[in-house]
Protein backbone atom coordinates (compact mmCIF):
# COMPACT_ATOMS: atom_id res chain seq x y z
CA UNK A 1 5.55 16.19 31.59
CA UNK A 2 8.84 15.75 29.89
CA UNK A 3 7.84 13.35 27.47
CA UNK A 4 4.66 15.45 26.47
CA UNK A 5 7.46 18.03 25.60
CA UNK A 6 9.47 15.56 23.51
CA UNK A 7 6.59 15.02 21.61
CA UNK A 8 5.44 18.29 21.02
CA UNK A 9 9.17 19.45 20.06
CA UNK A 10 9.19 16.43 17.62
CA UNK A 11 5.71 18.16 15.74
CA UNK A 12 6.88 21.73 15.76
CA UNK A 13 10.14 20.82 14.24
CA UNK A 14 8.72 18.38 11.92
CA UNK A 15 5.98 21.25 11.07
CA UNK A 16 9.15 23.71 10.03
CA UNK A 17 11.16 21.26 8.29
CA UNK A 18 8.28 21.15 5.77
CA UNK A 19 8.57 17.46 6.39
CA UNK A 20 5.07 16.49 7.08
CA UNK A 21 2.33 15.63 4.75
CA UNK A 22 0.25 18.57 4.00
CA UNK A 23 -2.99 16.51 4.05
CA UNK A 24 -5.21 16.00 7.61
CA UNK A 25 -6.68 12.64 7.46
CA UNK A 26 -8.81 13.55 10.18
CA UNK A 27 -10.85 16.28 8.11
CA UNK A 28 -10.40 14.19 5.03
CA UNK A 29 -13.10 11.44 4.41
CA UNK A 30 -12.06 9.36 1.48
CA UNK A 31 -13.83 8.02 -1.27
CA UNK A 32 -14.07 5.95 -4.41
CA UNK A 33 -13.84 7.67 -7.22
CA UNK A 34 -16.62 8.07 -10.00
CA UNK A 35 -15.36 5.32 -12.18
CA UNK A 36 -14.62 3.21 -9.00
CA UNK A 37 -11.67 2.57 -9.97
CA UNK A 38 -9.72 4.86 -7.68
CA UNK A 39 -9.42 6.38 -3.82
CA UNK A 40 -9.94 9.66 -3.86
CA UNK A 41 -10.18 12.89 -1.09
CA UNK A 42 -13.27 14.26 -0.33
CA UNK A 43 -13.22 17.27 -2.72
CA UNK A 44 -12.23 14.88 -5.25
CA UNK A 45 -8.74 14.68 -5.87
CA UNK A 46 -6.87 11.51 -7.00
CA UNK A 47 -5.75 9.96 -3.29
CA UNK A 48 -2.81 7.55 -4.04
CA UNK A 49 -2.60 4.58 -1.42
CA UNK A 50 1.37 4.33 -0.91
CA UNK A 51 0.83 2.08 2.25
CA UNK A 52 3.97 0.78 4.91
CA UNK A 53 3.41 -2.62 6.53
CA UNK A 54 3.77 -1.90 10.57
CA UNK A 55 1.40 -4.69 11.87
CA UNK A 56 3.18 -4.37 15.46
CA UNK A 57 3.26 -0.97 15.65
CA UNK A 58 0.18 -0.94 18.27
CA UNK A 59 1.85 -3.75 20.19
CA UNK A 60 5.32 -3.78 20.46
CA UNK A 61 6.46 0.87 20.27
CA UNK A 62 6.79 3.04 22.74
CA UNK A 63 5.74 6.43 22.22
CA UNK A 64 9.58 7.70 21.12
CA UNK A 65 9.55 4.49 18.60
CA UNK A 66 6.33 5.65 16.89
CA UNK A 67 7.41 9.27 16.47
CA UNK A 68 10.83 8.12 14.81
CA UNK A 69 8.73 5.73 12.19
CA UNK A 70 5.82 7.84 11.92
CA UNK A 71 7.65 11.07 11.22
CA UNK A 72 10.24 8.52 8.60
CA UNK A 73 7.75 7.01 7.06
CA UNK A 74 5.69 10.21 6.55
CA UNK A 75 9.13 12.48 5.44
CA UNK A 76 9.30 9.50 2.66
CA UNK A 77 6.30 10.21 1.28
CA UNK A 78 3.83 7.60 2.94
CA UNK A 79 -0.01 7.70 2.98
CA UNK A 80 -1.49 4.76 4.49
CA UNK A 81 0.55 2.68 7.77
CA UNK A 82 -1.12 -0.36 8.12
CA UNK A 83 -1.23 -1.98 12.04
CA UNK A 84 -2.58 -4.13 13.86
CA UNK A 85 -4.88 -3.21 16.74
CA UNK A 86 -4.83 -7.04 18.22
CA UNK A 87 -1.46 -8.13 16.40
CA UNK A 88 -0.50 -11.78 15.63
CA UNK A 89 2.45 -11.86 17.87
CA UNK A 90 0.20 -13.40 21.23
CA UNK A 91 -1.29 -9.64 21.22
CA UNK A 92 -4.56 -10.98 23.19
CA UNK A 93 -1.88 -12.04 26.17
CA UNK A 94 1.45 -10.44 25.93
CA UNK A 95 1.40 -6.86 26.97
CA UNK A 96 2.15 -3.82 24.93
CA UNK A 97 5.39 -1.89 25.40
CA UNK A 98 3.32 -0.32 28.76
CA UNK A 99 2.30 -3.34 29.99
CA UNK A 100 -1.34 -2.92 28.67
CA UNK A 101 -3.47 -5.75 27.03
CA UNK A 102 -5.98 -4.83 24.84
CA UNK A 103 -8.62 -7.57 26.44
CA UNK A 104 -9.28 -9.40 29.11
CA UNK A 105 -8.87 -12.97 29.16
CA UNK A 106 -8.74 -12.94 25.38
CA UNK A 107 -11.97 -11.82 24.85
CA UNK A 108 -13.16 -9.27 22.95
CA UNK A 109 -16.23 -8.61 25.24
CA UNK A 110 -14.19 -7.63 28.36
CA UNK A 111 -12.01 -4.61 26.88
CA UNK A 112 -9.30 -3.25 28.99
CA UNK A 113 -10.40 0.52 29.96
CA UNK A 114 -9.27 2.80 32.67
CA UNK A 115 -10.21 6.20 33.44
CA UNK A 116 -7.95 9.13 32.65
CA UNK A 117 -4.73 8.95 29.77
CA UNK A 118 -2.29 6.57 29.11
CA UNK A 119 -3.83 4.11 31.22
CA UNK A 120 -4.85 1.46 29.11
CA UNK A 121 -3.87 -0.27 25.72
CA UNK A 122 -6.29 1.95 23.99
CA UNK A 123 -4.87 5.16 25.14
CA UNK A 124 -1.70 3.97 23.32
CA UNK A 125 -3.84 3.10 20.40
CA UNK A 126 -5.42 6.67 20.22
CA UNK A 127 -1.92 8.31 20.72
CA UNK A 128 -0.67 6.87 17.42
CA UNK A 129 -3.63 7.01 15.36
CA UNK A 130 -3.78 10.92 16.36
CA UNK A 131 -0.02 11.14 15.43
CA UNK A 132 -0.10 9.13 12.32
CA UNK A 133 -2.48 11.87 11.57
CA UNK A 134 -0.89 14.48 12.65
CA UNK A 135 2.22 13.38 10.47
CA UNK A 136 -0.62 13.70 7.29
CA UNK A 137 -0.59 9.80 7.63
CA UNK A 138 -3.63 7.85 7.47
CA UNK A 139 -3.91 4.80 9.53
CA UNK A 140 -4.79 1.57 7.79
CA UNK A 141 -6.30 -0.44 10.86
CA UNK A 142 -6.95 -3.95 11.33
CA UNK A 143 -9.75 -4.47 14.30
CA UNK A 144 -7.41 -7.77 14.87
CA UNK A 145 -4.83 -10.23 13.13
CA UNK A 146 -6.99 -13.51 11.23
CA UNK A 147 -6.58 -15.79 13.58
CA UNK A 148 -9.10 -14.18 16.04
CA UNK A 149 -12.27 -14.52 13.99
CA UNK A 150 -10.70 -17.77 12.42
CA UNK A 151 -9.98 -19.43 16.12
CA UNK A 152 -13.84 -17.58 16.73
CA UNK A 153 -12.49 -16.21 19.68
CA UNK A 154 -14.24 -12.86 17.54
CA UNK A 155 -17.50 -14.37 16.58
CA UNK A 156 -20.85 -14.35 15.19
CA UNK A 157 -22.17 -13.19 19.01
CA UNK A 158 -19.49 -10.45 19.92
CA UNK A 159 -17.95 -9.33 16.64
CA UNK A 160 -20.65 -6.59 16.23
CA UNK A 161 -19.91 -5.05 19.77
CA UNK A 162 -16.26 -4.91 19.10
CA UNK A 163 -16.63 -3.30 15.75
CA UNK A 164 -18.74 -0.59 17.50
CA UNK A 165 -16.59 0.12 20.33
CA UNK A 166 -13.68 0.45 17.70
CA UNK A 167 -16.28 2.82 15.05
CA UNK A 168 -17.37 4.86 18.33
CA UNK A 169 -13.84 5.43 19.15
CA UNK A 170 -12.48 6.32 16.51
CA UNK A 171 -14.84 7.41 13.77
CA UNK A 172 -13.34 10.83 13.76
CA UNK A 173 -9.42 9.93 13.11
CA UNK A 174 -8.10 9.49 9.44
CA UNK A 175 -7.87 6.07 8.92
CA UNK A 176 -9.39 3.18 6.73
CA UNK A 177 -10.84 0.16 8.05
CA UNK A 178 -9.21 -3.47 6.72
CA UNK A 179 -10.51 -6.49 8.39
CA UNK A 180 -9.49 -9.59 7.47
CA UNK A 181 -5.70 -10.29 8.51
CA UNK A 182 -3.77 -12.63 6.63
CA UNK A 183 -6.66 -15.19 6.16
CA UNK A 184 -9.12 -16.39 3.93
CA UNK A 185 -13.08 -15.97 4.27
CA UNK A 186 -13.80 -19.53 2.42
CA UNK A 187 -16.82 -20.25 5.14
CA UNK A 188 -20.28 -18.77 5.44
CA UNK A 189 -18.94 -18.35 9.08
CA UNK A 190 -16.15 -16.35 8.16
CA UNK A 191 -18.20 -13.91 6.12
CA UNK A 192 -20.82 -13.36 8.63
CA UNK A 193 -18.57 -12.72 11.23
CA UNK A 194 -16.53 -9.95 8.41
CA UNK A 195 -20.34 -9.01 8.26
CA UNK A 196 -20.96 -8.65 11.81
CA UNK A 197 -18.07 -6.60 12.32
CA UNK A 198 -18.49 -4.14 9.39
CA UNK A 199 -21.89 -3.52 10.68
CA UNK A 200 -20.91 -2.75 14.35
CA UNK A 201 -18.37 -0.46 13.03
CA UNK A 202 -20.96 1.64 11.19
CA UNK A 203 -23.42 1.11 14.43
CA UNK A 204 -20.47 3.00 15.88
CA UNK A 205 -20.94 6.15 13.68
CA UNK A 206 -17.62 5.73 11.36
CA UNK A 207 -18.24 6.27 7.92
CA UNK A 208 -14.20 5.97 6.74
CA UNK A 209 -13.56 3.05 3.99
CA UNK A 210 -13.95 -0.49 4.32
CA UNK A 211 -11.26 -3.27 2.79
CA UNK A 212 -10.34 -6.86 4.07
CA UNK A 213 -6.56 -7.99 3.73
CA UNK A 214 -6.52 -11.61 2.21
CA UNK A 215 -4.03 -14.31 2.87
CA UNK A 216 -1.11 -14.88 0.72
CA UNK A 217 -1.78 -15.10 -3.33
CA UNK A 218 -5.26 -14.35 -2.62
CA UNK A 219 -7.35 -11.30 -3.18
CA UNK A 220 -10.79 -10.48 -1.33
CA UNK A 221 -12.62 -10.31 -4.69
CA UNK A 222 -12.48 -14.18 -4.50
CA UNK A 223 -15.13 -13.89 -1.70
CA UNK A 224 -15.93 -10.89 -0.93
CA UNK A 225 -16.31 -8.67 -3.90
CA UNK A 226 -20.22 -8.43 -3.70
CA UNK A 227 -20.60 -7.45 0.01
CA UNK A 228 -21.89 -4.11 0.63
CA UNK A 229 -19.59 -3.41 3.38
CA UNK A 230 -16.30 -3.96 1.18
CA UNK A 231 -15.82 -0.69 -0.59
CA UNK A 232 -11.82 -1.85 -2.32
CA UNK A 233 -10.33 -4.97 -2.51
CA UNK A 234 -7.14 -5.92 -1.77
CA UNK A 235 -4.88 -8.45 -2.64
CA UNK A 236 -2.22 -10.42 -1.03
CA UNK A 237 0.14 -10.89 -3.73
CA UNK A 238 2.83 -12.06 -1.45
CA UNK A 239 6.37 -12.78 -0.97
CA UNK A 240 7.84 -14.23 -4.35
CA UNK A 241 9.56 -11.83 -7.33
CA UNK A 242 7.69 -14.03 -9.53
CA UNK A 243 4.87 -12.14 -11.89
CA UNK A 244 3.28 -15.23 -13.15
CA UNK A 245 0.59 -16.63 -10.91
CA UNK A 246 0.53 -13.37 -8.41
CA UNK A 247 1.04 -9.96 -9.56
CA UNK A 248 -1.51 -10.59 -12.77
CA UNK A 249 -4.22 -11.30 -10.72
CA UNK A 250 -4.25 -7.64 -10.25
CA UNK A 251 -5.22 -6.94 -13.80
CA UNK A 252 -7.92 -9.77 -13.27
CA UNK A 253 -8.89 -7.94 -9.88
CA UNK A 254 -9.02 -4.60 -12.11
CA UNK A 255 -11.77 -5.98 -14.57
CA UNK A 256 -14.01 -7.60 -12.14
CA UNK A 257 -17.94 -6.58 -11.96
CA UNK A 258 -18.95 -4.51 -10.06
CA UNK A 259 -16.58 -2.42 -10.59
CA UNK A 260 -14.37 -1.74 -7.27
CA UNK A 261 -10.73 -0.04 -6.61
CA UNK A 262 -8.26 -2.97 -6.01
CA UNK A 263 -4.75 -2.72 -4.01
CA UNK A 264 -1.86 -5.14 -3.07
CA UNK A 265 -1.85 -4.54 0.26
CA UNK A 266 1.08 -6.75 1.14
CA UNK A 267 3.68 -7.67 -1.96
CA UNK A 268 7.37 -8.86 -1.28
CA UNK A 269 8.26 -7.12 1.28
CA UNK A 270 12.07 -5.70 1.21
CA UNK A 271 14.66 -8.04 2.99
CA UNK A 272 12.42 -10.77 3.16
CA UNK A 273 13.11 -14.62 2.20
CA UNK A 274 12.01 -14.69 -1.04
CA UNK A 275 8.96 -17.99 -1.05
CA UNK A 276 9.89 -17.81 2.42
CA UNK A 277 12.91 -20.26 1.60
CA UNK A 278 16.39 -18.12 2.45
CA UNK A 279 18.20 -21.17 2.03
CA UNK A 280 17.76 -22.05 -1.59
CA UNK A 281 16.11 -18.29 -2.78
CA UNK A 282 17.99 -15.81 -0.51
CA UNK A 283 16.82 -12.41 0.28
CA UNK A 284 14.57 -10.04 -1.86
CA UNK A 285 16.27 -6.56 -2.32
CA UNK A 286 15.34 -2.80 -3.50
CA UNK A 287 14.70 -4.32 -7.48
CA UNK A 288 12.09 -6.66 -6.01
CA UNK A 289 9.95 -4.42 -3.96
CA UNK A 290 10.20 -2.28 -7.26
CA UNK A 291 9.14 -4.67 -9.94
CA UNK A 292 6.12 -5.48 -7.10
CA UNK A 293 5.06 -1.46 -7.03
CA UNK A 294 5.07 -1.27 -10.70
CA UNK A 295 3.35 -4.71 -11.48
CA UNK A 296 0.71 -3.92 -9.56
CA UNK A 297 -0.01 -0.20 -10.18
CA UNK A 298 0.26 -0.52 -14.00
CA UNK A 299 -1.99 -3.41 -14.21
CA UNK A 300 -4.76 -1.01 -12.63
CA UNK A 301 -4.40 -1.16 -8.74
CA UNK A 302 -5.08 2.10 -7.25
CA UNK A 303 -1.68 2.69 -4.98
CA UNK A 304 0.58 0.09 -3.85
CA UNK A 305 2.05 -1.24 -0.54
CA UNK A 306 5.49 -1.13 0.90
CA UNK A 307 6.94 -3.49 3.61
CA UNK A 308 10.08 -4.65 5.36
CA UNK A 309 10.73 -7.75 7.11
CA UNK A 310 12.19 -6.17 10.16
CA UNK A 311 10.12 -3.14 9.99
CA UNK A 312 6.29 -5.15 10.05
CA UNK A 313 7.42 -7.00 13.41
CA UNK A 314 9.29 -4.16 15.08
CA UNK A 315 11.96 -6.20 15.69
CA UNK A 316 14.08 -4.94 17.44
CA UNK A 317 17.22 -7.28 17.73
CA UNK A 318 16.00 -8.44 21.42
CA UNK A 319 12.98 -9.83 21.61
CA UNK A 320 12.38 -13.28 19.43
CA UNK A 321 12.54 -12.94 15.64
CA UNK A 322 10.58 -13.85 13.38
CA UNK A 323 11.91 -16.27 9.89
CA UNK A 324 15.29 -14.56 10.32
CA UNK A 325 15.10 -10.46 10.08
CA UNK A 326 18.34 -9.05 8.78
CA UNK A 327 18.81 -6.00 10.72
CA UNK A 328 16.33 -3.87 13.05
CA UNK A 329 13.68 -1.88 12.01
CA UNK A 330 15.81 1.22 13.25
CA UNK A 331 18.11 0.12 10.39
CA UNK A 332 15.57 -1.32 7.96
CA UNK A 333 13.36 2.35 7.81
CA UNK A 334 16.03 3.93 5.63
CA UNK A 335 16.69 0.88 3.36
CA UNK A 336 16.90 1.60 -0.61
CA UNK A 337 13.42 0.83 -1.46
CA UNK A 338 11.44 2.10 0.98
CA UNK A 339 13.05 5.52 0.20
CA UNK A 340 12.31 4.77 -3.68
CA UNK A 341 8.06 4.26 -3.33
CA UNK A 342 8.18 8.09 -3.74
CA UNK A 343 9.68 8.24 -7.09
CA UNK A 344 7.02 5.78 -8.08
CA UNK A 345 4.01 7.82 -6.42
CA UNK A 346 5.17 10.90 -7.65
CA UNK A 347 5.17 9.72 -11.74
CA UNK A 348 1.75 8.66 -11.19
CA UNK A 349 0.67 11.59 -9.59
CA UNK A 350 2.63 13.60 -12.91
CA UNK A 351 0.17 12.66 -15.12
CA UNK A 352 -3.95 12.53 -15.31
CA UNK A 353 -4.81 9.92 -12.46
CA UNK A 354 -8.75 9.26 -12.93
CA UNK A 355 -8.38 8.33 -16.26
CA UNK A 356 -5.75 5.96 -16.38
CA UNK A 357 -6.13 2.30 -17.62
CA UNK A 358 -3.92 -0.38 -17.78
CA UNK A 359 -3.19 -1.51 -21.49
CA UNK A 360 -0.90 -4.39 -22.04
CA UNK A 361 -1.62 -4.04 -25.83
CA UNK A 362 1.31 -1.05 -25.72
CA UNK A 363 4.31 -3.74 -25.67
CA UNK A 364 4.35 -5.89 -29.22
CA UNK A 365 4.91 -8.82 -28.47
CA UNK A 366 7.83 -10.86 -29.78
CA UNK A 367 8.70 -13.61 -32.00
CA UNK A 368 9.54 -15.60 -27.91
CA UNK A 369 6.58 -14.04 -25.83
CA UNK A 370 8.44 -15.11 -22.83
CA UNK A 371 11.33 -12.37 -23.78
CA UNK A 372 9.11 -9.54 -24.42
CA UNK A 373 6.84 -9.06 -22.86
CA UNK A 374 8.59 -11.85 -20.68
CA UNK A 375 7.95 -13.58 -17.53
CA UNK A 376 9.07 -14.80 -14.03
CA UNK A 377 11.07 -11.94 -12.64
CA UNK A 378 11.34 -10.13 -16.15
CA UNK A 379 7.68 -9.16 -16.65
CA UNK A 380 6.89 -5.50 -18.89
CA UNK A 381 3.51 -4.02 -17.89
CA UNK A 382 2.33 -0.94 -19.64
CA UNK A 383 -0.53 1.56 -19.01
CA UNK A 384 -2.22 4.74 -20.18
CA UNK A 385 -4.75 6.72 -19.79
CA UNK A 386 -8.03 6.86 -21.85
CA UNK A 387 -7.47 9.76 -23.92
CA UNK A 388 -4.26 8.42 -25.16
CA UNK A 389 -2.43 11.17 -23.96
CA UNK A 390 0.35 9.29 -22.23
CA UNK A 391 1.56 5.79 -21.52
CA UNK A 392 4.21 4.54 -19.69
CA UNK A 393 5.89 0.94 -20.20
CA UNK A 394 7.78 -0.59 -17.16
CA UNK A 395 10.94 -2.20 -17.93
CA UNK A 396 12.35 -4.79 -15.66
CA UNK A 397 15.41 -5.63 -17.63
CA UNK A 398 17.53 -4.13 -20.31
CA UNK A 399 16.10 -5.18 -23.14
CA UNK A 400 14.85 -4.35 -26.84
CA UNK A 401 11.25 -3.86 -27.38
CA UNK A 402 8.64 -2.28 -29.98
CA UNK A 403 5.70 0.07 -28.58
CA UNK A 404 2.62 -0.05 -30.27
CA UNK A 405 2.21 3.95 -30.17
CA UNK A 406 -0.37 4.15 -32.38
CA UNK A 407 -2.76 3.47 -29.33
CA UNK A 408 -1.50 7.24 -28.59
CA UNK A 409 -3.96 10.02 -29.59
CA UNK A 410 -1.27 12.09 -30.74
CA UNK A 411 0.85 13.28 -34.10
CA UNK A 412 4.12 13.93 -32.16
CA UNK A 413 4.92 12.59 -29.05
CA UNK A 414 7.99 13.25 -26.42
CA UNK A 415 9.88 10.60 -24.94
CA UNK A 416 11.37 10.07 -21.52
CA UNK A 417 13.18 7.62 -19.26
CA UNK A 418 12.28 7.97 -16.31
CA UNK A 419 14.71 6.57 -13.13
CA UNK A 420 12.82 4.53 -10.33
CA UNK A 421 15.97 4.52 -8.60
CA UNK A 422 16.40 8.07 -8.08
CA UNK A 423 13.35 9.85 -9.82
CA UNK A 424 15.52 11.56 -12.44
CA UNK A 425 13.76 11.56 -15.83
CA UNK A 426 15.96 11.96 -19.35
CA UNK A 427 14.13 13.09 -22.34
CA UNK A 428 15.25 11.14 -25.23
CA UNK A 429 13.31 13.88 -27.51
CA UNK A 430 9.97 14.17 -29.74
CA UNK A 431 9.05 11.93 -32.72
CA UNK A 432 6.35 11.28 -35.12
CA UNK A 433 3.60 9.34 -34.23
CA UNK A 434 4.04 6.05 -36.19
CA UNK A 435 2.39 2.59 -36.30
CA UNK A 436 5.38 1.21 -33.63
CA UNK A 437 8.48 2.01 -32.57
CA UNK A 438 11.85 0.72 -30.97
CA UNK A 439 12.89 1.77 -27.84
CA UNK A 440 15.92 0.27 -25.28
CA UNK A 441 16.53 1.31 -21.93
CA UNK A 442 19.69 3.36 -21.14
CA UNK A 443 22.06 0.78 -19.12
CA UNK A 444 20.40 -2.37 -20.27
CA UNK A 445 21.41 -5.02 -16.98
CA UNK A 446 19.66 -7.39 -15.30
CA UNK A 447 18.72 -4.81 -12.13
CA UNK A 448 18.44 -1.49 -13.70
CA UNK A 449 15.42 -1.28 -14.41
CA UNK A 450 13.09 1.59 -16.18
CA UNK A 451 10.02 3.44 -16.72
CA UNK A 452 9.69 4.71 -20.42
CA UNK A 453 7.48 7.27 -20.21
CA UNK A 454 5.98 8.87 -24.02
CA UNK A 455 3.52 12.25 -23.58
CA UNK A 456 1.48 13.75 -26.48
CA UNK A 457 2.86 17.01 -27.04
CA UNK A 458 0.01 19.02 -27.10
CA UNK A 459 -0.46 18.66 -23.78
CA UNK A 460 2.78 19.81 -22.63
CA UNK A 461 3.10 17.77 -19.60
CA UNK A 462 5.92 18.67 -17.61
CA UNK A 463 8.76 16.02 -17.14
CA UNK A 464 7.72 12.90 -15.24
CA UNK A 465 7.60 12.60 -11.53
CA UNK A 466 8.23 16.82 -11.34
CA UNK A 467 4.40 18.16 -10.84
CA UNK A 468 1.65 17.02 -9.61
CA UNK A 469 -1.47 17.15 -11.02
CA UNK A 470 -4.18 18.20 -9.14
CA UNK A 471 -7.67 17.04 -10.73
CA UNK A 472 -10.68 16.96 -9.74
């Protein structure tokens, strides 16, 4: 009884602290927009995926550790927590938090269900998908970690049952399916068990989105793209601060036919060993999980993931770590750059959202291509939407650089820099619309970065990151 009241306290005073999400995932069926490029709600309005890696969060919270992240993650600004319903982390044979497994004897056909509440792992499941939505969160869920349907202890035979015991269950909560889990689907096998499972899921009357999560530098467009079932794609762009190689293949992702949203569903995470080699790359920090959210959404992806090492494994500074966390996830929810995802979701949502485009004809190139628009670490990206009402140019690194404005519709336009850091934009004031011009960031370093932001004045858009815009 006491507990119940804990958790009801926890609502109401989230509720009057206006800290909540004002959306209900549970009423809201998402979409893909008309273009396809793009998530949006039911009614039509521009949904932007700002996802938080919490793969253990099924397996390793209790009830008061899911209200502190789920009520954190949702007062930062978070749409989409992705878990794990099965995790990685032996979550077929080591108990959750409760003492609950999931299945029994590792298999999928034999699911562990007891009459009445909170008597079973999936009791604990349904508690924090309802509070995730009750926080205005939707729940990214994985129906198990790769290695399941890899090892085929999910297979061709049982995957279909599984998926419609999940869809049954919860085909009325706000979440969107993402099978898949860290691994490729390079085998017929693979995909017809990916198959088997989508369908059983539908069998099961839900009707939310369907993605698959890729292993690392991999997307599911390599393939996926053409199923049916697979309404996005996601990529794994993974844990290096290196552009080249990774974070383009989300432009590539972008331009793909049939046309279909695409999403990094798990860039460098924050606090992570960067190439997963501490020893000769160190640590990634706030700049890194930055450059990652900008790479990706300018060159077309249609929101952008978060994640902390500490915070995707729960770890809690007890149980066995994994590759070296550097503090607990208690600790790791309020670093610097999870707190920062909201200035970037917030300029997006500032300006027209359907209609945007990613452009990387806006940055002139220079006389060394690998200064501007550079490489490595110290890539620009640059996007805009089709009208050529507004662009905005990402700048990793205090440099120089010539705009091509003309691709503007517009005889005067107003400039702005616009602070990832802290959300603060600085208008640098209205010019004539030229063939080029020269812009350089503010404090020109090799961590400040920037987001240049120029607006055709006719439209009088208010200062970046300030209002959204509401379109349908």
């Amino acid at each position: 009884m006491m507990n119940k009241i804990v958790v009801f306290c926890t609502f109401l005073i989230a509720v009057l602290c206006g800290q909540m999400n004002a959306e209900n995932p549970a009423k809201d069926l998402l979409k893909v927009s008309n273009n396809k490029h793009f998530l949006v709600h039911a009614d039509g309005r521009p949904f932007f995926y700002l996802g938080d890696t919490a793969w253990e969060l099924f397996h390793r919270t209790t009830k008061q550790d899911a209200e502190l992240y789920l009520k954190t993650r949702s007062t930062q600004g978070y749409t989409v927590i992705q878990a794990v319903a099965v995790s990685e982390c032996q979550g077929d044979q080591v108990p959750n938090a409760y003492g609950f497994l999931p299945w029994k004897d590792s298999n999928p056909d034999q699911m562990m269900i007891k009459d009445g509440p909170d008597n079973d792992y999936w009791d604990y499941v349904d508690f924090i998908v309802r509070r995730a939505n009750d926080f205005g969160l939707y729940v990214g869920f994985l129906p198990s970690w790769g290695g399941y349907w890899k090892d085929r202890i999910l297979n061709e035979k049982n995957a279909r049952r599984y998926g419609k015991f999940l869809g049954e269950r919860y085909k009325n909560a706000g979440l969107i399916w993402i099978l898949g889990g860290d691994r490729s689907a390079n085998e017929s096998r693979d995909v017809s068990i990916l198959r088997e499972l989508a369908a059983g899921i539908r069998d099961g009357g839900a009707r939310q989105l369907i993605t698959f999560h890729p292993c690392g530098a991999c997307g599911s467009a390599q393939w996926l793209h053409d199923e049916k079932w697979l309404d996005f794609n996601m990529r794994q762009n993974g844990h290096t601060d290196n552009y080249s190689g990774r974070y383009d293949k989300t432009l590539e992702d972008y331009g793909r036919t049939p046309t279909k949203p695409i999403l990094d569903a798990e860039p460098i995470y924050e606090d992570h060993p960067i190439d997963f080699n501490a020893k000769e790359r160190g640590y990634s920090t706030a700049i890194d999980v930055r450059r990652a959210f900008y790479w990706d959404v300018f060159n077309g992806a249609c929101g952008h993931t978060y994640g902390n090492h500490a915070v995707w494994q729960m770890y809690d500074g007890k149980r066995e770590p994994v590759n070296m966390p550097l503090m607990t996830w208690r600790e790791a929810i309020g670093q610097p750059g999870a707190r920062q995802m909201i200035f970037g979701r917030k300029l997006m949502e500032s300006r027209p959202f359907l209609t945007r485009i990613p452009d990387p004809n806006l940055i002139v190139t220079d006389r060394v291509a690998t200064n501007i628009p550079g490489e490595g670490r110290y890539r620009f990206v640059a996007t805009r939407d089709e009208a050529g009402t507004y662009a905005m140019i990402y700048v990793p690194v205090g440099r120089k650089f010539y705009v091509q404005t003309s691709l503007l519709k517009a005889k005067k336009i107003k400039g702005w820099w616009y602070n990832p850091r802290t959300g603060v934009p600085t208008s640098i004031g209205v010019f004539d619309n030229k063939d080029k011009k020269l812009f350089k960031s503010p404090t020109p370093g090799e961590d400040l970065d920037w987001v240049l932001v120029l607006d055709d004045t006719a439209k009088a858009y208010a200062a970046p990151g300030t209002k959204r815009l509401n379109e349908e």
